[in-house]
Protein backbone atom coordinates (compact mmCIF):
# COMPACT_ATOMS: atom_id res chain seq x y z
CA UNK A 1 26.26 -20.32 7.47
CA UNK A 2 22.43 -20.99 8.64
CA UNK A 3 19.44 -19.62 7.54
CA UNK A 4 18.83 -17.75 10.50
CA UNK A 5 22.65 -16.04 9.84
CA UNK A 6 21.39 -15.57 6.51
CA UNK A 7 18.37 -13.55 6.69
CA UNK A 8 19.57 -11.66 9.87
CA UNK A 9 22.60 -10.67 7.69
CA UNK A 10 20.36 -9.46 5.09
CA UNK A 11 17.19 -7.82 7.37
CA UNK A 12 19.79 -5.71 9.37
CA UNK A 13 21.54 -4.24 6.04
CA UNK A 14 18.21 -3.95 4.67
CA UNK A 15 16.87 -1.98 7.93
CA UNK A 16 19.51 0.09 7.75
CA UNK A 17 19.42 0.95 4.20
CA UNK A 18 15.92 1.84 4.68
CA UNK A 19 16.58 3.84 7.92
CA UNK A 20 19.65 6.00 6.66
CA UNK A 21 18.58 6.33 2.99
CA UNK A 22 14.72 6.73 2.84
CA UNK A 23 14.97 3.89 1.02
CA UNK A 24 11.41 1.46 0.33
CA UNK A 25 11.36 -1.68 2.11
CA UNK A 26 11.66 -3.42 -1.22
CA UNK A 27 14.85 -1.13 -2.22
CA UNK A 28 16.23 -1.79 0.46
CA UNK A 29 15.61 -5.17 0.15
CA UNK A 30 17.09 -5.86 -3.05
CA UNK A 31 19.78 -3.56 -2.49
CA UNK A 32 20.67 -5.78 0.54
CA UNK A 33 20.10 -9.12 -1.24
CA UNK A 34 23.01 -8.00 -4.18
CA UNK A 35 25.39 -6.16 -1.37
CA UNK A 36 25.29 -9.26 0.40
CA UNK A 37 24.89 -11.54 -2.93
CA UNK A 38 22.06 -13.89 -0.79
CA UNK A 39 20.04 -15.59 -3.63
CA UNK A 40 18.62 -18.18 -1.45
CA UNK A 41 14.80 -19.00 -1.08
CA UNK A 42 14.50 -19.08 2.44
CA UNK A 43 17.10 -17.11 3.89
CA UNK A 44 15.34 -14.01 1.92
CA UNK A 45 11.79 -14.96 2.66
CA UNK A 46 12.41 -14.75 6.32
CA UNK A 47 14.25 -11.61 5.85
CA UNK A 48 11.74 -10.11 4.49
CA UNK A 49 9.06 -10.86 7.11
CA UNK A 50 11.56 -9.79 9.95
CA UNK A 51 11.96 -6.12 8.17
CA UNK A 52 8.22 -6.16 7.11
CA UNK A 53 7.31 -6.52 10.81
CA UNK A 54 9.70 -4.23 12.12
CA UNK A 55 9.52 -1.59 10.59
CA UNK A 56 5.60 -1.92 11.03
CA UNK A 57 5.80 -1.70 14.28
CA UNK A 58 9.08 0.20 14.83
CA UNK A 59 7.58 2.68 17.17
CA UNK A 60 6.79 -0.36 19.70
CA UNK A 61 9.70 -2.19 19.28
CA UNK A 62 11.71 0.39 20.13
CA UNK A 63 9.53 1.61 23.06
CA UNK A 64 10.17 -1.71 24.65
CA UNK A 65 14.21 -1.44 23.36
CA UNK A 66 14.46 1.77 25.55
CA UNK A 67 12.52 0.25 28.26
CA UNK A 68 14.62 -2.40 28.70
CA UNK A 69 18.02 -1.59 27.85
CA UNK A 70 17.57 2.37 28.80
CA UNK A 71 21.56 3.70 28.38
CA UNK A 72 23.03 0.85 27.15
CA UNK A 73 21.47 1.46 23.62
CA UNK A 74 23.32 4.86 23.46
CA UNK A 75 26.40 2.41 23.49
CA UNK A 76 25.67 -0.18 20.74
CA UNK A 77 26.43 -0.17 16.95
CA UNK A 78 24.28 0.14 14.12
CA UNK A 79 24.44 -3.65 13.46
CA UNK A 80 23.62 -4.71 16.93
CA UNK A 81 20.64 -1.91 17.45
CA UNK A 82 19.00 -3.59 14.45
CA UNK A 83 19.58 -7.12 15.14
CA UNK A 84 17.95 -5.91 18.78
CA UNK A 85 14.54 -4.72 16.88
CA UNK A 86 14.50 -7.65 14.99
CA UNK A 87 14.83 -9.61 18.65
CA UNK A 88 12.08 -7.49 19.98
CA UNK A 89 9.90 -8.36 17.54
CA UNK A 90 10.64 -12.58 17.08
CA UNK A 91 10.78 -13.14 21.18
CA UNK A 92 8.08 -10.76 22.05
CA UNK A 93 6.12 -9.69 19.47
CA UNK A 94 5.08 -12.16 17.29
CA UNK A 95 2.82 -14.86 18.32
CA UNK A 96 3.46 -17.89 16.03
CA UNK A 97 7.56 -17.28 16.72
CA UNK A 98 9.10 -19.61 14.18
CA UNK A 99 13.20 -19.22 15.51
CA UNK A 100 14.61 -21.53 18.24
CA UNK A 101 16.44 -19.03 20.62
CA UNK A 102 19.51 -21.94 20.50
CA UNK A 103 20.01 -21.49 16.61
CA UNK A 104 19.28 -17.57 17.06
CA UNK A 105 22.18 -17.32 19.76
CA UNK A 106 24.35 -19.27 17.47
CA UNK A 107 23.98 -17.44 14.98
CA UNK A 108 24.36 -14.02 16.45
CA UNK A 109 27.63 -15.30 18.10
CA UNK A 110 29.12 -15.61 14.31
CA UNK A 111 27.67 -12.12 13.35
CA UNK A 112 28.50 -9.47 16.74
CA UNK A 113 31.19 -8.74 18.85
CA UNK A 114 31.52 -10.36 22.35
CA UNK A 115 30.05 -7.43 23.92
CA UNK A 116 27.41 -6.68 21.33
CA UNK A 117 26.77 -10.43 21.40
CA UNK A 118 25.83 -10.59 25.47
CA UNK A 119 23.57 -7.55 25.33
CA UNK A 120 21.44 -9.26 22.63
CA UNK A 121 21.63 -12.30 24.76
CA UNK A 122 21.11 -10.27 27.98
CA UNK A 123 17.67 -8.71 25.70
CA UNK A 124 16.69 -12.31 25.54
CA UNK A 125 16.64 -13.35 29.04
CA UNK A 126 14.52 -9.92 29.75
CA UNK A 127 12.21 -10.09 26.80
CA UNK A 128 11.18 -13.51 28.33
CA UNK A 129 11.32 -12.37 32.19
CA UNK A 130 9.51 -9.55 31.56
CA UNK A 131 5.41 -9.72 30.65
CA UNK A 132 4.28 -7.14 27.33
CA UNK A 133 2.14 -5.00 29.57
CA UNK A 134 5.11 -3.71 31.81
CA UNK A 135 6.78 -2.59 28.62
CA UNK A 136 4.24 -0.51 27.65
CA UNK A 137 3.21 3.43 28.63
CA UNK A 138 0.42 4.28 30.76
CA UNK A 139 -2.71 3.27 29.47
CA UNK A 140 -5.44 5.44 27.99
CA UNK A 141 -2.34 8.48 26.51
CA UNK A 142 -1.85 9.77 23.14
CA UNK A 143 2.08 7.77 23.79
CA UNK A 144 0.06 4.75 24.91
CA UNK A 145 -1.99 4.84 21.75
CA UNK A 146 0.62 5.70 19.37
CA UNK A 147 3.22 3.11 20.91
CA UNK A 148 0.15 0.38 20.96
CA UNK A 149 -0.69 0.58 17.73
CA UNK A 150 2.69 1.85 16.16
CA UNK A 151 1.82 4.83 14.41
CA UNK A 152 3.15 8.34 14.60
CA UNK A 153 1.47 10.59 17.19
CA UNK A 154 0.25 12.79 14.63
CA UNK A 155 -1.76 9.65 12.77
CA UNK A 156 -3.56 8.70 16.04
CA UNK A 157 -4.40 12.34 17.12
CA UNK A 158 -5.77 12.84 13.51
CA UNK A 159 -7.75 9.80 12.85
CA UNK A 160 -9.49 9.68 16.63
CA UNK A 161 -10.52 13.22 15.44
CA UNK A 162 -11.76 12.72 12.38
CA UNK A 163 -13.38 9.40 12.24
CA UNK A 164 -14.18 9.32 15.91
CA UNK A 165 -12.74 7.18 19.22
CA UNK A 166 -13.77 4.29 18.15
CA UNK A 167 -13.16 3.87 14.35
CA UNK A 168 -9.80 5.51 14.53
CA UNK A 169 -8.48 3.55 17.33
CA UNK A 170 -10.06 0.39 14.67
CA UNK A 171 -8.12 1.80 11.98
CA UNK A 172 -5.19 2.22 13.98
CA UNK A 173 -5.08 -1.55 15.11
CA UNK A 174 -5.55 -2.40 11.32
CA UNK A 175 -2.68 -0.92 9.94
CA UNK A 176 -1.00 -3.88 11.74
CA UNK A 177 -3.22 -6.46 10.22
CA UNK A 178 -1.43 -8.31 7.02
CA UNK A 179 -3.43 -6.72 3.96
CA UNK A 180 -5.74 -9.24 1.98
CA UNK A 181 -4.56 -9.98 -1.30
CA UNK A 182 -6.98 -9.63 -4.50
CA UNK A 183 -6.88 -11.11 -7.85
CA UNK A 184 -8.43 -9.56 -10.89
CA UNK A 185 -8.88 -12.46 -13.57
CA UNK A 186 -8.05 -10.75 -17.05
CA UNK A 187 -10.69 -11.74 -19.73
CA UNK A 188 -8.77 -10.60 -22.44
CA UNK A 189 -6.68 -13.74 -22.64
CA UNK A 190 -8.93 -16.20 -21.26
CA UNK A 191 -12.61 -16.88 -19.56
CA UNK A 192 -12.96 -16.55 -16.15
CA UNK A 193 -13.67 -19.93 -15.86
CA UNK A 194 -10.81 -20.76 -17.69
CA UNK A 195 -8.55 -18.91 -15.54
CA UNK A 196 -10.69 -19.81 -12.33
CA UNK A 197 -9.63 -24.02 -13.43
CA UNK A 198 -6.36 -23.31 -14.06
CA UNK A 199 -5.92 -21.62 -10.49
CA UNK A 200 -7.72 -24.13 -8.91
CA UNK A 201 -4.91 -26.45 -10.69
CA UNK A 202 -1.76 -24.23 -8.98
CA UNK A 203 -3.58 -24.97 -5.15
CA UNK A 204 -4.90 -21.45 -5.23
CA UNK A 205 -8.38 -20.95 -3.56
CA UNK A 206 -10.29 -17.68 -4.13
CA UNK A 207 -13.36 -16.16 -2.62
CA UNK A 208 -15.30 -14.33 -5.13
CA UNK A 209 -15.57 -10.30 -4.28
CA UNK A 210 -19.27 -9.16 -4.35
CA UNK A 211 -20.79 -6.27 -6.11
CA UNK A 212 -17.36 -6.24 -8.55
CA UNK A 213 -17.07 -7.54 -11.76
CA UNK A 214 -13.74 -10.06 -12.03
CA UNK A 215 -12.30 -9.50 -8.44
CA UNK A 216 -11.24 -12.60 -6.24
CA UNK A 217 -9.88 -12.60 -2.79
CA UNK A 218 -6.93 -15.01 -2.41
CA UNK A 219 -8.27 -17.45 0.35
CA UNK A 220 -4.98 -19.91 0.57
CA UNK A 221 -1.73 -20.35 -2.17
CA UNK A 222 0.68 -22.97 -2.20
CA UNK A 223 3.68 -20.65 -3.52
CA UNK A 224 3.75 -16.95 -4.43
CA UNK A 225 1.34 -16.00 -6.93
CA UNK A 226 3.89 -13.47 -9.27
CA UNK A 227 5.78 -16.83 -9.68
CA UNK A 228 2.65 -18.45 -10.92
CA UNK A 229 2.42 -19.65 -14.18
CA UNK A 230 -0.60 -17.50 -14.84
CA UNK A 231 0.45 -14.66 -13.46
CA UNK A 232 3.51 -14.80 -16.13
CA UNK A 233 1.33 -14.30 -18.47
CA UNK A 234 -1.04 -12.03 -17.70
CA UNK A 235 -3.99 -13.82 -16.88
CA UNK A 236 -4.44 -12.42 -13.43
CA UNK A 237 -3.26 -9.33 -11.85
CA UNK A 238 -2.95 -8.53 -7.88
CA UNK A 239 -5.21 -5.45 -7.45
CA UNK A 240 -6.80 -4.07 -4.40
CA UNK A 241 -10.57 -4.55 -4.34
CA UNK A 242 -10.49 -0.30 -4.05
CA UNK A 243 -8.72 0.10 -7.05
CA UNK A 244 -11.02 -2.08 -9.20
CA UNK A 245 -13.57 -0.28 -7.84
CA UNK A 246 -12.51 3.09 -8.91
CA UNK A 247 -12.26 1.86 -12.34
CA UNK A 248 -15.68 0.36 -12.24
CA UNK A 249 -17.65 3.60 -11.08
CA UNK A 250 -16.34 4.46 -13.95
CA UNK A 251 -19.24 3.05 -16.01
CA UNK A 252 -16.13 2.31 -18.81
CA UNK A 253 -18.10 0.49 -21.70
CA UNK A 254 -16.38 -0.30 -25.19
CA UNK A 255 -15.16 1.99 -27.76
CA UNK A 256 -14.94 5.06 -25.46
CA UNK A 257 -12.37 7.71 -25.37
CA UNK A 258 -10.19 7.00 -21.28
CA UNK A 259 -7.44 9.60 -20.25
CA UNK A 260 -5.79 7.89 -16.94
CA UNK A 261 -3.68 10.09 -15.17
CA UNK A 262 -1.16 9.19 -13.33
CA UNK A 263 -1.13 5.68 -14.43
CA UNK A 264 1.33 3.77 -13.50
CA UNK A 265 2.00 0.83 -12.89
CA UNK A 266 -0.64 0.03 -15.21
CA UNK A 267 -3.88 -1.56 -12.93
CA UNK A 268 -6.74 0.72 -13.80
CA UNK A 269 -4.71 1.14 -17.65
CA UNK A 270 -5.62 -2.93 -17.97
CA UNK A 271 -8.77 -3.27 -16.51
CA UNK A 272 -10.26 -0.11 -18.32
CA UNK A 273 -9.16 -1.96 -21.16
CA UNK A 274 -10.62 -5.45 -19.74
CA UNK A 275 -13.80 -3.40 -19.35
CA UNK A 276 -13.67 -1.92 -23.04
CA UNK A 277 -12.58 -4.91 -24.88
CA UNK A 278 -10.01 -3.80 -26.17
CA UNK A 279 -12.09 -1.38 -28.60
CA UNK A 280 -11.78 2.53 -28.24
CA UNK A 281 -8.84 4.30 -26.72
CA UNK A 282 -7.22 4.47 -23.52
CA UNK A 283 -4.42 7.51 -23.28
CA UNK A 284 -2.37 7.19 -20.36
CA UNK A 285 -0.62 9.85 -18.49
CA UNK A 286 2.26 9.38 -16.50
CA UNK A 287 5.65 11.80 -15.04
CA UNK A 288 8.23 9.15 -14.38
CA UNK A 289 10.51 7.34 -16.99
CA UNK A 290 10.56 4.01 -14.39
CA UNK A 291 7.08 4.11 -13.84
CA UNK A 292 6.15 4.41 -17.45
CA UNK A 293 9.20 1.18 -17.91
CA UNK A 294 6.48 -0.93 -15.43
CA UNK A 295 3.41 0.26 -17.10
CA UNK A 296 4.92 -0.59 -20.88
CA UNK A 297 5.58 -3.81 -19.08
CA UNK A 298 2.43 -4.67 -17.28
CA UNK A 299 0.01 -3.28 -20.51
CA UNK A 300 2.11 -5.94 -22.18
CA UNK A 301 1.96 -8.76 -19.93
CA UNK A 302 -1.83 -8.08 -19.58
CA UNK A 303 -2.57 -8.03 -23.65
CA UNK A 304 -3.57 -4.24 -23.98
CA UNK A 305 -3.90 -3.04 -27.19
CA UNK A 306 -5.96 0.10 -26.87
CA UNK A 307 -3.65 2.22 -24.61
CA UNK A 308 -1.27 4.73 -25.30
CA UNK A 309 1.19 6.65 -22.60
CA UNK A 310 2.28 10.21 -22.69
CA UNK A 311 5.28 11.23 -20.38
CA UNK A 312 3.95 14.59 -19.14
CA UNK A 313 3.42 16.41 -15.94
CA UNK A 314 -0.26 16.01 -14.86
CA UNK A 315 -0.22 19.39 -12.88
CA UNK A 316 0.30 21.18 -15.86
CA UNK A 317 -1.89 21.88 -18.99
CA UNK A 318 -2.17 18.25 -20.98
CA UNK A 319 -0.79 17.93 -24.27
CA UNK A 320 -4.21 16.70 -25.49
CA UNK A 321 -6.99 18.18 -27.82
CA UNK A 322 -9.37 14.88 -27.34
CA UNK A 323 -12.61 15.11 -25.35
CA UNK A 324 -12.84 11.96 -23.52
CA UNK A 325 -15.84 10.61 -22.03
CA UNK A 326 -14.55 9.80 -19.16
CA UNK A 327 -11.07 10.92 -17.06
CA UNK A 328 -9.44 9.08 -13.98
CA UNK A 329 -7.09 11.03 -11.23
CA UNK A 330 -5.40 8.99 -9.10
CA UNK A 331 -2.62 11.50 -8.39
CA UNK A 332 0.24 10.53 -5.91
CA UNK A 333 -1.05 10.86 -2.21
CA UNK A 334 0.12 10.44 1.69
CA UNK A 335 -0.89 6.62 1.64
CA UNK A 336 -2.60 7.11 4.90
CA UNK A 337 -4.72 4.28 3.63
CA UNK A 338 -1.83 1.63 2.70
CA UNK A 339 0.22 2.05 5.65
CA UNK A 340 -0.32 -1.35 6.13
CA UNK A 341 1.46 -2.55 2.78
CA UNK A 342 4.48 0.45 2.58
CA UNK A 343 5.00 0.89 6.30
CA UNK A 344 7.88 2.62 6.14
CA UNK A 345 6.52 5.42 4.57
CA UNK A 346 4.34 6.31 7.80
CA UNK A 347 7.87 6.97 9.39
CA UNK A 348 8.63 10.01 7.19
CA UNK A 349 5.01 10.83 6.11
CA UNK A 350 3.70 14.97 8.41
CA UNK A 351 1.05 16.87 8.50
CA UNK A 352 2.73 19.47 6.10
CA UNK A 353 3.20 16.17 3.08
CA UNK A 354 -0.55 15.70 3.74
CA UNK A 355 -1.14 19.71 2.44
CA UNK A 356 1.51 19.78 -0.21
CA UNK A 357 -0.04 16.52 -1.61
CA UNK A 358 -3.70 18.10 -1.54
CA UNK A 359 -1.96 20.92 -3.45
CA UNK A 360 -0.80 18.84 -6.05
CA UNK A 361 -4.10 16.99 -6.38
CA UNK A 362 -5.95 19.79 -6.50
CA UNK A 363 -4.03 21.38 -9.82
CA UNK A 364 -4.12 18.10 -11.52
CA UNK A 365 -7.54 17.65 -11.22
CA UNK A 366 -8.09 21.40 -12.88
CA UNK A 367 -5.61 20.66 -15.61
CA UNK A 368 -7.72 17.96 -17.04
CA UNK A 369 -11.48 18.87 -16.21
CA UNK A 370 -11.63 20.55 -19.82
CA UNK A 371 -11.04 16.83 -21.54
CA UNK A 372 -14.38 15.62 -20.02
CA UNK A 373 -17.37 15.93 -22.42
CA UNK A 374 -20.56 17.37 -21.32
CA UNK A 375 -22.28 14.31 -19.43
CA UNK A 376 -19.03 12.36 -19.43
CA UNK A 377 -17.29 11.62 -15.63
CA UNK A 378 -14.20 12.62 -14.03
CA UNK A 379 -13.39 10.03 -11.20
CA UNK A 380 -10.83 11.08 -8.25
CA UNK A 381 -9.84 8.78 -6.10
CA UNK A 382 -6.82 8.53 -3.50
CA UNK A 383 -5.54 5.59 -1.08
CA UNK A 384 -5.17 7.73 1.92
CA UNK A 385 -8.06 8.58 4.24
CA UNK A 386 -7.22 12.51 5.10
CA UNK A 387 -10.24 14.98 4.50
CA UNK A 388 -7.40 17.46 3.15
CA UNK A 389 -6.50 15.20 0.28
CA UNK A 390 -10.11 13.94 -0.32
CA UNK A 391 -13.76 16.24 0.33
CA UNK A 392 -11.64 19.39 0.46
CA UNK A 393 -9.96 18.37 -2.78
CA UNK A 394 -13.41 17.85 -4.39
CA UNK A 395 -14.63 21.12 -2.41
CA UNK A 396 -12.12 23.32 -3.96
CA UNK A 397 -12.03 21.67 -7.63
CA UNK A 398 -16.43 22.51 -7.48
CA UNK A 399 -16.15 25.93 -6.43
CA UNK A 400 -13.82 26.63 -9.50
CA UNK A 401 -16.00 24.43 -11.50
CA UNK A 402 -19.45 25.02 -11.29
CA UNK A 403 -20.11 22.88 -14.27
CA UNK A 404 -19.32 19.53 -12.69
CA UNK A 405 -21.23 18.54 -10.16
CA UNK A 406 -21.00 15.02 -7.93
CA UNK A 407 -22.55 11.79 -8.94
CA UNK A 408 -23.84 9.89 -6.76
CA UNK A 409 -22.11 6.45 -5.98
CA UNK A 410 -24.52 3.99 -4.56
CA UNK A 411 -25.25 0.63 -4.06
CA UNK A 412 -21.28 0.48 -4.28
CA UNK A 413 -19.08 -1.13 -1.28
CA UNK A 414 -17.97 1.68 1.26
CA UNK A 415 -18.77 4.34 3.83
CA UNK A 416 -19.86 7.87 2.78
CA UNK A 417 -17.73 10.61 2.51
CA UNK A 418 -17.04 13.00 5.38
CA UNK A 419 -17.90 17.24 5.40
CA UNK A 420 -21.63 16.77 3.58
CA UNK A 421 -19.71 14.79 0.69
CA UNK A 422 -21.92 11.56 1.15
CA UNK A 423 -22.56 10.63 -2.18
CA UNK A 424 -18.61 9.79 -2.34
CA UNK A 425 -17.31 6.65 -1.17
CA UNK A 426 -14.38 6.16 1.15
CA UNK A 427 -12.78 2.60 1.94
CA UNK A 428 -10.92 1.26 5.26
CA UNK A 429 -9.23 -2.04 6.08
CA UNK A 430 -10.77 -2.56 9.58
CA UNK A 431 -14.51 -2.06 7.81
CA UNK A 432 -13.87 -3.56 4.36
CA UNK A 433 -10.70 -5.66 3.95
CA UNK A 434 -9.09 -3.51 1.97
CA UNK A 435 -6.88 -0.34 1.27
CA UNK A 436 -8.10 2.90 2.95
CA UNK A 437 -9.41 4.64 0.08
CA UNK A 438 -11.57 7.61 -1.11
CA UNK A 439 -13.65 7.51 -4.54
CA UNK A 440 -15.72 10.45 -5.54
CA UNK A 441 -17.45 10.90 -9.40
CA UNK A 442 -18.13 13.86 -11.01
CA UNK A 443 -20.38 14.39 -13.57
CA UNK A 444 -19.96 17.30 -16.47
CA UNK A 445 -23.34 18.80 -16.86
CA UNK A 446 -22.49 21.72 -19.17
CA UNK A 447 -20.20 22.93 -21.56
């Protein structure tokens, strides 16, 4: 069986896993990988590019699926609709196509039927006939935007609205963009030179981030970094520029008193430490009994000493007597802002999700204002770029607490925030190379 057999055998499970069962792209992955026990290299590596792309930009490839085939879809199987997106996108959508149509054919010819074979060859001939533009709807629509820069119809109406014609439609296109990747270097095991030698020595070139403290940008890598050597153990960790950024506003110095909510998978956990030196206490708060499994794992992996978790729901009145100098919220959000990295999510993500999530925010953020000392800071900060979920959040949580009040965040990477909330920071990939992101501080200034 080829490669190309392979990894079609695999992305078309995998798309249909994620399709009928909500499932991530990376459960459906694996879940794919053992159904179909496929262990090999590069069979799964294309795979996963083929569903990473597709499902990205499902809303186009299917456009141009109806477009061309009209009826004819309403006749096909599951199996041979999803080996059609993944056509779509190889033979017409992406530019440095790395499958030879010959091996392709053969290799469909073992996996279809006769007749569900010739319509993907028949899709072929077409995709090639036919030029991108005919395939698309008539310029300058809310369709023509949404299908262009495959998002849902409710993401494009919202973000040319609230960021404007020119930065939405920027932000739209970017959400198609592969995200940069970022490397913290963790001091706690080693110097940053030490670390920065030793990745030299793996072929892995960074560009140093400016205005943050040990944040890289991965330039080039000769193999994936989580199977790096130092990665193993725990001398780097791959962390969006945004997050590290969140944790740095901060002002985290050693021996403080940290209460991280919400904080799994670990990142701002280790670098608070990183930050504190170990010295003080961290006192993590997290709902899930998997997520707490990865942050136990990654607090490990990354040498943290000073950090303890308690399984709790942040919404709800923390089991805590402390007063802590300083408190971080990242509470689960939309993920308008990493669309980019979990685009299947987008799919199933509505208007409604947006409020419920704002909701949720909003009562975790008063369950854990009374832990902050007088003069000590709680930070909020979500990866989605919705004013409901961000300045309306902080609106709210102020009017119920007029003893916090926000700090401002300058000289500090980012745009300011929207609704008279400029002193807060927000983040987006087309402007900054990064997640979409909001930060805001704020400052207890009585008891």
């Amino acid at each position: 069986m080829s490669i190309i057999e392979r990894a079609f055998r695999v992305a078309v499970k995998a798309l249909t896993l994620e399709e009928r069962m909500g499932l991530s792209l990376k459960s459906a992955m694996d879940r794919a990988r053992r159904m179909l026990s496929e262990s090999g290299r590069q069979p799964l590596g294309l795979a996963y590019r083929l569903v990473f792309e597709v499902v990205k930009r499902k809303a186009l490839v299917d456009y141009i699926l109806d477009k061309v085939l009209g009826e004819s879809l309403l006749k096909t199987s599951e199996t041979v609709k999803q080996v059609m997106r993944l056509l779509v996108y190889e033979f017409k959508l992406n530019p440095a196509r790395s499958l030879e149509t010959g091996e392709t054919s053969k290799a469909l010819r073992r996996m279809l039927s006769p007749d569900g074979y010739k319509l993907c060859i028949r899709l072929l001939a077409k995709l090639k006939a036919l030029p991108l533009d005919t395939l698309l709807p008539e310029p300058g629509s809310l369709e023509y935007l949404s299908v262009l820069t495959s998002n849902p119809r409710w993401l494009v109406e919202y973000s040319l609205r609230t960021l404007g014609a020119w930065n939405g439609l920027r932000f739209l296109k970017s959400l198609l963009d592969e995200p940069s990747t970022y490397l913290r270097l963790n001091t706690l095991k080693a110097s940053e030179d030490e670390i920065l030698r030793s990745l030299r020595e793996e072929s892995v070139r960074l560009a140093k981030v400016k205005g943050l403290k040990h944040v890289y940008k991965v330039a080039s890598f000769r193999k994936p970094i989580v199977m790096s050597r130092l990665y193993r153990k725990g001398l780097v960790y791959i962390q969006d520029l945004s997050s590290c950024l969140a944790v740095e506003v901060s002002e985290v110095k050693p021996g403080l008193t940290v209460v991280d909510v919400c904080a799994a998978p670990g990142a701002k956990t280790s670098y608070l430490a990183q930050l504190m030196n170990n010295t003080g206490l961290i006192v993590s708060i997290e709902l899930s009994k998997e997520r707490a499994g990865l942050w136990l794992r990654e607090v490990s992996r990354m040498g943290v000493s000073n950090a303890y978790l308690i399984l709790t729901d942040a919404s709800r009145a923390p089991p805590l007597k402390l007063k802590a100098d300083i408190v971080l919220v990242d509470p689960p959000c939309s993920g308008t802002g990493v669309f980019h990295r979990n685009p299947s999510v987008k799919w199933r993500m509505n208007l409604k999700d947006v409020r419920r999530f704002s909701e949720l925010q909003l009562s975790m953020l008063l369950s854990y204002a009374d832990l902050v000392k007088p003069g000590g800071y709680m930070v909020y900060s979500t990866c989605s770029i919705t004013v409901e979920e961000n300045e309306m959040v902080v609106e709210k949580f102020l009017n119920l607490n007029p003893e916090f009040e926000v700090d401002p965040l300058t000289g500090v990477i980012g745009e300011p925030g929207l609704r008279g909330f400029k002193e807060c920071r927000r983040l987006y990939p087309h402007l900054h190379g990064c997640n979409g992101f909001f930060i805001a501080r704020l400052v207890r200034t009585a008891g």
